[in-house]
N, C-alpha and C. Protein backbone atom coordinates (compact mmCIF):
# COMPACT_ATOMS: atom_id res chain seq x y z
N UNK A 1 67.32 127.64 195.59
CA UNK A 1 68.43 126.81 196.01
C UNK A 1 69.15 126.29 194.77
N UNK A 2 70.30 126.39 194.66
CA UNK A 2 71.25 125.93 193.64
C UNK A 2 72.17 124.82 194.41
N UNK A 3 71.82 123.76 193.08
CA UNK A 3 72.39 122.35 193.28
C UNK A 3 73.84 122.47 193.44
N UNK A 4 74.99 122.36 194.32
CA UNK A 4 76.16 122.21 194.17
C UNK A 4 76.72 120.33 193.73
N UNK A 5 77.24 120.36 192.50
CA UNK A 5 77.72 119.18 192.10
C UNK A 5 79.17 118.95 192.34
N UNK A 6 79.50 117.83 192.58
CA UNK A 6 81.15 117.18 192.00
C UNK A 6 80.77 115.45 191.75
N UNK A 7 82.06 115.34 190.91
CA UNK A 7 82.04 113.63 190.95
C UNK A 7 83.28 113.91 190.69
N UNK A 8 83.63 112.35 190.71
CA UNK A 8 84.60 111.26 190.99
C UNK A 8 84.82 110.67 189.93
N UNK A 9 85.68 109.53 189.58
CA UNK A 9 85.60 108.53 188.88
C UNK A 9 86.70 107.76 189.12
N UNK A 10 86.80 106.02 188.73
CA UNK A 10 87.85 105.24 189.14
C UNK A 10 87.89 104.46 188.19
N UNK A 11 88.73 104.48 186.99
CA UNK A 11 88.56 103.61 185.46
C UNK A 11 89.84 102.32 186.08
N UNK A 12 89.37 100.96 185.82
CA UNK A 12 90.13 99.69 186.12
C UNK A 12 89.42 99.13 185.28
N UNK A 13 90.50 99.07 184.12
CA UNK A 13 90.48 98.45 182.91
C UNK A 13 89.22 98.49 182.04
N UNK A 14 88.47 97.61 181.67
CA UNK A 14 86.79 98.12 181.19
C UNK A 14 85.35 98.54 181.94
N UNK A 15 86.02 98.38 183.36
CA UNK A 15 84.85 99.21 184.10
C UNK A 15 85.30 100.41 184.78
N UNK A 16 84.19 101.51 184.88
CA UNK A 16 84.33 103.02 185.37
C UNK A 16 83.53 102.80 186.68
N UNK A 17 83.78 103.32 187.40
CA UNK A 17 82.71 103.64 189.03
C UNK A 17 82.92 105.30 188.72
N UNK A 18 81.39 105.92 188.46
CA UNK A 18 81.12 107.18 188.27
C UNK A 18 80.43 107.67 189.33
N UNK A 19 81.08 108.35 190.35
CA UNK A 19 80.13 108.78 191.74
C UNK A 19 79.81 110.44 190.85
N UNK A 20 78.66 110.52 191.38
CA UNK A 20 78.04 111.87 191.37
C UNK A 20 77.30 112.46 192.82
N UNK A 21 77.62 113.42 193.07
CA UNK A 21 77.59 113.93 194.84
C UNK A 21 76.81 115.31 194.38
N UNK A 22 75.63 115.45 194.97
CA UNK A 22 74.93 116.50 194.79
C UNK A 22 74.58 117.14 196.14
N UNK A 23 74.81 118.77 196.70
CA UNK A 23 74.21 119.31 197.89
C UNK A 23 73.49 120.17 197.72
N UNK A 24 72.28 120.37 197.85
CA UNK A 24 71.24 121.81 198.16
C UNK A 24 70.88 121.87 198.91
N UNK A 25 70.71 123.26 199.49
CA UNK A 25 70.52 123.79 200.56
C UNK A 25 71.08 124.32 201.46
N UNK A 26 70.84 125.00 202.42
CA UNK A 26 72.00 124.98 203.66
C UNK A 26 71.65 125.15 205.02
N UNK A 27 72.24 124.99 205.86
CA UNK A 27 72.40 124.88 207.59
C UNK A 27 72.74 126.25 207.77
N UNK A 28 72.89 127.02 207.20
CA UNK A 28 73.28 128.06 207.66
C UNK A 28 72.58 129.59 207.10
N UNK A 29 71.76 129.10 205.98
CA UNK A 29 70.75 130.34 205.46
C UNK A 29 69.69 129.93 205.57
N UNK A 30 69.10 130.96 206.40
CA UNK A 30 67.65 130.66 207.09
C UNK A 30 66.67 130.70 206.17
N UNK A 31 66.63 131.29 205.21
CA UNK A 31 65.99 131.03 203.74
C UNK A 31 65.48 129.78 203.57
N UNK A 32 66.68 129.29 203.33
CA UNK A 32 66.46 127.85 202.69
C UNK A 32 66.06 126.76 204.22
N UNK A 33 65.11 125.90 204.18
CA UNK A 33 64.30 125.39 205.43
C UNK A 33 65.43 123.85 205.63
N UNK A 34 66.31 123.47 204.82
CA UNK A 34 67.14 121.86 204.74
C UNK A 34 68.16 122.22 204.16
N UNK A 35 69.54 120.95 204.24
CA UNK A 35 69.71 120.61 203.84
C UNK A 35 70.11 119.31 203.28
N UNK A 36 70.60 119.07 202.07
CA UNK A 36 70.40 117.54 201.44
C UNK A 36 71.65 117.39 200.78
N UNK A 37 72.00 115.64 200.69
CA UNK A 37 73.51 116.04 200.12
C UNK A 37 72.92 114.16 199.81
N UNK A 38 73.28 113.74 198.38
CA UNK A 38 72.97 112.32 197.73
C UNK A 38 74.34 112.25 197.05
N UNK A 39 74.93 111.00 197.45
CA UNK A 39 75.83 110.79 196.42
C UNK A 39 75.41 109.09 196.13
N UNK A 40 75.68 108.72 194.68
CA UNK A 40 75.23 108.04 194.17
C UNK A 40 76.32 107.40 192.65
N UNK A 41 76.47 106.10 192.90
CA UNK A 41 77.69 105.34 192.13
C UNK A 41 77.07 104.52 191.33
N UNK A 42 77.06 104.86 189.59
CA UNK A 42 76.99 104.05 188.68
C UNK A 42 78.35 103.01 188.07
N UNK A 43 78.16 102.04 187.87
CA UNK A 43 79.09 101.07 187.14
C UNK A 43 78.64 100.78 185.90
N UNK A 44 79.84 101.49 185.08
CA UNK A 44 79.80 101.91 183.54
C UNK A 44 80.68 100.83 182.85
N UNK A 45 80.46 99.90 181.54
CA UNK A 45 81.60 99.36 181.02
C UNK A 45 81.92 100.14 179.61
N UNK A 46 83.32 100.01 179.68
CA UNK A 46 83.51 100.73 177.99
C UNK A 46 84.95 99.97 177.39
N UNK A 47 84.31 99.52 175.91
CA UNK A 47 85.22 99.24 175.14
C UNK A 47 85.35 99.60 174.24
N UNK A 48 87.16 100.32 174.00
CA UNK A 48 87.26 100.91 173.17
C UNK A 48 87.01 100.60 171.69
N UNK A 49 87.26 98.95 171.47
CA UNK A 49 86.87 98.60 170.11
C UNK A 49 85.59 98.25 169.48
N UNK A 50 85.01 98.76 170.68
CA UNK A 50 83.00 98.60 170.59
C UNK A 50 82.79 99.61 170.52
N UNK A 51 83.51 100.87 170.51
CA UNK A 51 83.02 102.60 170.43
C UNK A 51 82.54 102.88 169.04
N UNK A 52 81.91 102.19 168.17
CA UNK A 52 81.45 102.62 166.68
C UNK A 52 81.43 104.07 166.50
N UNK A 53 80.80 105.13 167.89
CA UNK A 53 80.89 106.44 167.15
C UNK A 53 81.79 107.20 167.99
N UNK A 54 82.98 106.71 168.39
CA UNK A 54 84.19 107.31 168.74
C UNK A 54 84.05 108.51 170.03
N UNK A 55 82.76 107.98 170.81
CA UNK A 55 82.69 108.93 172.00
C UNK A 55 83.34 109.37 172.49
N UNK A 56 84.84 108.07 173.24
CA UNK A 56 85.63 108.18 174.26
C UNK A 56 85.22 108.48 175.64
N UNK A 57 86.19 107.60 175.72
CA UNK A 57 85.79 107.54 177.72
C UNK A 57 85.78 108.93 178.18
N UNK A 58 86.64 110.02 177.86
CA UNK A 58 86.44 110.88 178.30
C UNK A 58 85.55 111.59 178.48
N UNK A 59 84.61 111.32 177.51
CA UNK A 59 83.44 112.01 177.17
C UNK A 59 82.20 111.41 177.96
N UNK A 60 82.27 109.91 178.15
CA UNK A 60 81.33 109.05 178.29
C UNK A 60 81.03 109.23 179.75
N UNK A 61 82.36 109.30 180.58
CA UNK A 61 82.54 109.56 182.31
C UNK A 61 81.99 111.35 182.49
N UNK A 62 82.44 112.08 181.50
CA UNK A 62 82.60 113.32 182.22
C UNK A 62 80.79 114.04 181.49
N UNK A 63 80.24 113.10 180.51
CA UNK A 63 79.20 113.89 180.14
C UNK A 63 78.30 113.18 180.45
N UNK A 64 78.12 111.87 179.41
CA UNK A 64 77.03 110.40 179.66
C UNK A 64 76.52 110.20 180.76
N UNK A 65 77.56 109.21 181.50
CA UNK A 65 77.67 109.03 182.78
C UNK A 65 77.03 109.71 183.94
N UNK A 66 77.39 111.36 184.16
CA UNK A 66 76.95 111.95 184.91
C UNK A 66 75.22 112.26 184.49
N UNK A 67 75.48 112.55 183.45
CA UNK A 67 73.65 112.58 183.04
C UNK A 67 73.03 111.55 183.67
N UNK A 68 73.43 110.38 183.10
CA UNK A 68 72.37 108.65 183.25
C UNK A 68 72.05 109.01 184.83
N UNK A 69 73.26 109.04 185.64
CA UNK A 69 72.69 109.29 187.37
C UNK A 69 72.19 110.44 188.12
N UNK A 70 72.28 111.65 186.93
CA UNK A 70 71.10 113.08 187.75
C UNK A 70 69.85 112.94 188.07
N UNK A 71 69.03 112.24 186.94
CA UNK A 71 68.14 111.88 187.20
C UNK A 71 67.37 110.66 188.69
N UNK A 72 68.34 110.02 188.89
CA UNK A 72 68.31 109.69 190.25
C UNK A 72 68.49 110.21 191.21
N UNK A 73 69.04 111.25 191.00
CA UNK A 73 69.55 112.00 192.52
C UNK A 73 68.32 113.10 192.25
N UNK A 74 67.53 113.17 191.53
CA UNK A 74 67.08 114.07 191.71
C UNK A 74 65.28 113.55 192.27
N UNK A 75 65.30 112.09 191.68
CA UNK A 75 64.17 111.64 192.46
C UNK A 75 64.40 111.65 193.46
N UNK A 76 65.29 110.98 193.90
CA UNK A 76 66.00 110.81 195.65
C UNK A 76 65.67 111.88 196.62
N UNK A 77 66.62 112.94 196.02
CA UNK A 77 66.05 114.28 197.17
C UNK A 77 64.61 114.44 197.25
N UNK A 78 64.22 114.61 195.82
CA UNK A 78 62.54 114.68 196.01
C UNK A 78 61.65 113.76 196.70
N UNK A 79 61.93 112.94 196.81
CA UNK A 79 61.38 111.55 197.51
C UNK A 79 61.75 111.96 199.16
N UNK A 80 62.80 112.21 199.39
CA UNK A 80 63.34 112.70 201.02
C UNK A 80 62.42 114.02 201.11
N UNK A 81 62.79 114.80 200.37
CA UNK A 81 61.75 115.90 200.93
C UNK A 81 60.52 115.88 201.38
N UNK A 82 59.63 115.18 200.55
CA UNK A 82 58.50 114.86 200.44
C UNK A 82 58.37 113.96 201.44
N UNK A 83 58.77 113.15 201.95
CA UNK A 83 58.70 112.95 202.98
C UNK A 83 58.86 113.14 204.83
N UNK A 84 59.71 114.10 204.56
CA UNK A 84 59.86 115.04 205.97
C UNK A 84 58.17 115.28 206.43
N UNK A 85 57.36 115.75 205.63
CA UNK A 85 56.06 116.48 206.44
C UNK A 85 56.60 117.48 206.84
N UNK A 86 57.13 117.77 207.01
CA UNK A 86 57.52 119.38 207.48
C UNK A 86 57.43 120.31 206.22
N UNK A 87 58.46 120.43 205.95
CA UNK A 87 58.50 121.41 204.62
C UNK A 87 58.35 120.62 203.13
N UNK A 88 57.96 122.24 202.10
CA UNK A 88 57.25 121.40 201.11
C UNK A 88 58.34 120.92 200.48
N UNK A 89 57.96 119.62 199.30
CA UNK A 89 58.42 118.80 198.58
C UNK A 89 59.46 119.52 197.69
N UNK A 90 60.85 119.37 197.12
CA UNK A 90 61.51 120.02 196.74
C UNK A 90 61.77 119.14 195.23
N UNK A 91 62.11 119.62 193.80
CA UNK A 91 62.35 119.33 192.90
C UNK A 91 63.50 119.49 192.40
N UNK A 92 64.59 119.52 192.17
CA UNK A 92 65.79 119.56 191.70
C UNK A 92 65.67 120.47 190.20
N UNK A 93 66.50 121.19 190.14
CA UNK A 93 65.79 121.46 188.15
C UNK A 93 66.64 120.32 187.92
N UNK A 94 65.90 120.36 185.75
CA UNK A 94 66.31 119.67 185.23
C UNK A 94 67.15 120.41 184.48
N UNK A 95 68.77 120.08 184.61
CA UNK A 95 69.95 120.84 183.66
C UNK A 95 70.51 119.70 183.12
N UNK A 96 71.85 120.76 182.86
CA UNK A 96 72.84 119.53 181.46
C UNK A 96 73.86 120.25 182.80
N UNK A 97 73.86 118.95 183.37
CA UNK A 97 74.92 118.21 184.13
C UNK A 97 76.09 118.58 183.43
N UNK A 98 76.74 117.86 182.71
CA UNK A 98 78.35 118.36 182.06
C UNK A 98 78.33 119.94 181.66
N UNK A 99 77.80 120.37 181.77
CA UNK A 99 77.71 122.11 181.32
C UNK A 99 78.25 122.84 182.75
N UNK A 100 76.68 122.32 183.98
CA UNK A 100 77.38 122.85 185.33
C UNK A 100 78.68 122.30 185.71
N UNK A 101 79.33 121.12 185.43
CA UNK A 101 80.40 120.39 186.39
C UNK A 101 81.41 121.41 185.19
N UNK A 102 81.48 121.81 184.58
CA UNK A 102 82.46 121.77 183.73
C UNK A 102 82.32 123.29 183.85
N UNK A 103 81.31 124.52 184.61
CA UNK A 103 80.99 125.75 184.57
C UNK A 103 81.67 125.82 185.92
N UNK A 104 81.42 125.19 186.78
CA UNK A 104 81.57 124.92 188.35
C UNK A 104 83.52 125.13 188.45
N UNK A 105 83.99 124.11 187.60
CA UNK A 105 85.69 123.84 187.41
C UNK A 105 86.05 125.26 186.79
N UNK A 106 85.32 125.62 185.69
CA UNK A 106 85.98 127.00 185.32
C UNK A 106 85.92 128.21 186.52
């Protein structure tokens, strides 16, 4: 099963709301036994004259950001799975987030 990603983002003034929306699985390939869909909203602050190593927001929303909250979505599903009793416990891999979102757009 391959994770399908997107996010969001909503910058107002020094705070970001970074949604990250993750789906695996599907309803429709009998293969795969679920599916699961987590979306999940971090609140990021950034100031530009506090950036000592010149990240930029751009970077911070579209790479940082999405990293800091994979790791939650990926306990999450695993935690739901694992709890069904039905089918076994599912693990998310562990990737570089800004690589797929940014592989996904190309």
């Amino acid at each position: 099963m391959t994770p399908n990603l997107n996010t969001s983002f909503d910058v107002k003034e020094d705070k970001i709301n970074v949604s990250l929306n993750v789906v695996v699985g599907s309803t429709e390939n009998t293969s795969v036994p679920f599916q699961a869909e987590c979306s999940l909203t971090g609140i990021f602050t950034y100031k530009y004259e506090e950036d000592q190593t010149k990240v930029g927001l751009d970077t911070l929303v579209r790479n940082n950001a999405v990293a800091i909250l994979y790791p939650y979505i990926r306990a999450i599903i695993s935690t739901l799975s694992m709890t069904s009793n039905e089918f076994p416990n599912y693990n998310l891999p562990t990737i570089n987030v800004g690589k797929v979102l940014k592989d996904q757009t190309n």
